[in-house]
C-alpha atoms as a PDB file:
ATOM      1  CA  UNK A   1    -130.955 182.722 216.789  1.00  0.00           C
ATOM      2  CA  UNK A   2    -129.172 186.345 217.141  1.00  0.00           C
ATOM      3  CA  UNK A   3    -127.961 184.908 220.790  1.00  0.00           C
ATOM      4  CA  UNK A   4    -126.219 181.476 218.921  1.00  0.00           C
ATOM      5  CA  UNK A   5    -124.918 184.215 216.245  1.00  0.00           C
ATOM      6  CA  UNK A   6    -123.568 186.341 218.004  1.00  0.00           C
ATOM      7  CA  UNK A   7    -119.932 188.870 216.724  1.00  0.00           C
ATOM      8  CA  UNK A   8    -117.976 186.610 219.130  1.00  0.00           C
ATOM      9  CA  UNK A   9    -118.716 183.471 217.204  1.00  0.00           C
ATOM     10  CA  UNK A  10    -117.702 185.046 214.166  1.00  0.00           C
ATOM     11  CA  UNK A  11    -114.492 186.207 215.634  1.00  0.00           C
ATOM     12  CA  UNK A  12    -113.643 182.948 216.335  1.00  0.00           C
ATOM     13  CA  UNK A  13    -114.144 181.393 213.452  1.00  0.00           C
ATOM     14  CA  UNK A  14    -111.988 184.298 211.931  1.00  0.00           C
ATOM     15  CA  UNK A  15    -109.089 183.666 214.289  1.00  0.00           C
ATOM     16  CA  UNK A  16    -108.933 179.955 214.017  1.00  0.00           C
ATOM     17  CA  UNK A  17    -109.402 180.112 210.794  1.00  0.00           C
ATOM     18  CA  UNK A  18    -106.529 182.475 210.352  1.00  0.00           C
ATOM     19  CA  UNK A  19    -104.286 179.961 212.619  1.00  0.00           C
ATOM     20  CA  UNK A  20    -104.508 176.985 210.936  1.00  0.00           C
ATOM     21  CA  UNK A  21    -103.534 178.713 207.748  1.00  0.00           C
ATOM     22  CA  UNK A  22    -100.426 179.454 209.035  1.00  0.00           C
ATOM     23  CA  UNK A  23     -99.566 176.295 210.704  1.00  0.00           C
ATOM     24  CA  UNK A  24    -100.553 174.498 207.320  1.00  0.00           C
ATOM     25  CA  UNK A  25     -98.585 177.276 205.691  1.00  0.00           C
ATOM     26  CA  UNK A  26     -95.742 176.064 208.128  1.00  0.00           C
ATOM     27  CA  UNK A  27     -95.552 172.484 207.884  1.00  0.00           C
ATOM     28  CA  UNK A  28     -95.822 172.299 203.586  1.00  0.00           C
ATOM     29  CA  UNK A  29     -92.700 175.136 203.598  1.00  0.00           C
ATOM     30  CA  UNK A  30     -91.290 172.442 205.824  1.00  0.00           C
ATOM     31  CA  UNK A  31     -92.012 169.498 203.896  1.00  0.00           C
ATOM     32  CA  UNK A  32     -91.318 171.595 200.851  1.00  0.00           C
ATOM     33  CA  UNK A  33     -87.552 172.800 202.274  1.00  0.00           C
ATOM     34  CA  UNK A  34     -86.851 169.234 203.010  1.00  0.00           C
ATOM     35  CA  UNK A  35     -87.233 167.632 200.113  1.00  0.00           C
ATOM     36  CA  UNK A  36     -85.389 170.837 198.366  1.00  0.00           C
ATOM     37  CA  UNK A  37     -82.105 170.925 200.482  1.00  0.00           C
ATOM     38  CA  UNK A  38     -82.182 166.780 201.124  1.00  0.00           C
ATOM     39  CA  UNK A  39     -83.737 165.236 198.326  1.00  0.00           C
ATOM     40  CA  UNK A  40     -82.757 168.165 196.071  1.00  0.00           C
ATOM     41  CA  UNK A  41     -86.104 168.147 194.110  1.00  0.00           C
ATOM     42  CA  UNK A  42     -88.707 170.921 193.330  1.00  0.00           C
ATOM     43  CA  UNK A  43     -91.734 169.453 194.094  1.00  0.00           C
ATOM     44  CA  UNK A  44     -94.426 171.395 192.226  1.00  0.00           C
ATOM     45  CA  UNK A  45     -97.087 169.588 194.534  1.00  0.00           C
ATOM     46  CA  UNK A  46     -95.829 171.098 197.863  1.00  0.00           C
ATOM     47  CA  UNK A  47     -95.120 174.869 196.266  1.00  0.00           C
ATOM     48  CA  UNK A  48     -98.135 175.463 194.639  1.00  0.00           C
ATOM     49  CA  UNK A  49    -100.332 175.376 197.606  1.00  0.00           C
ATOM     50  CA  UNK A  50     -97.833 177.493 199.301  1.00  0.00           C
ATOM     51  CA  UNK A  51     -97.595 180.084 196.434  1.00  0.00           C
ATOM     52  CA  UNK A  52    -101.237 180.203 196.619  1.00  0.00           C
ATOM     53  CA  UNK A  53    -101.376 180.723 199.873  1.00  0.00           C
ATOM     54  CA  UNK A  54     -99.326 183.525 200.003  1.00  0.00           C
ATOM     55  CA  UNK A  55    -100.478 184.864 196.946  1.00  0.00           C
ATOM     56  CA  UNK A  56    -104.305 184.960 198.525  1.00  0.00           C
ATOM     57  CA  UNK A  57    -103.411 186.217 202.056  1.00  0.00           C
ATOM     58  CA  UNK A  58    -101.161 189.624 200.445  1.00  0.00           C
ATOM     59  CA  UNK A  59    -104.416 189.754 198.030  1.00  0.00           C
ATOM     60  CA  UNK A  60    -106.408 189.726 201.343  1.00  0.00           C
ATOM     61  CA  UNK A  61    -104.260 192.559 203.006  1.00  0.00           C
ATOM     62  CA  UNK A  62    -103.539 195.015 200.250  1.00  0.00           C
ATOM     63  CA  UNK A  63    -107.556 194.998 199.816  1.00  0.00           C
ATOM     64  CA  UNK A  64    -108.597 195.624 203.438  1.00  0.00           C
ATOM     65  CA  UNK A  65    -106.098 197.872 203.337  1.00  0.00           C
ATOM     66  CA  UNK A  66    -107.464 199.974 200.765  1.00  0.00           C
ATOM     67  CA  UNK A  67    -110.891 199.168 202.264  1.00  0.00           C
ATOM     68  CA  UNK A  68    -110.313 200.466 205.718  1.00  0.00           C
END
């Protein structure tokens, strides 16, 4: 099972994990932007998984940070 398990695998998992955060982070800012310069509407449904989002991955940094 250790040779499935292996540091690798996790580091993976990390990194793609990591990457499709940001491109979700990318494409709801876009959405987001568009319908606030075009439409010219806050929508609360688009910027509060984005302020989350951001919120958690500063959280995430300032404590491995202080960790490490």
């Amino acid at each position: 099972m250790n040779k499935i398990l292996d540091e690798r695998y996790f580091l993976h998992r990390y990194k793609a994990t990591s990457h499709a955060g940001i491109v979700m982070a990318v494409f709801v800012a876009g959405f987001f932007l568009y319908y606030r310069l075009h439409d010219d509407v806050f929508r609360w449904d688009l910027a509060v998984p984005l302020f989350a989002g951001a919120m958690t991955k500063v959280a995430a940094m300032v404590y491995y940070r202080r960790v490490e």
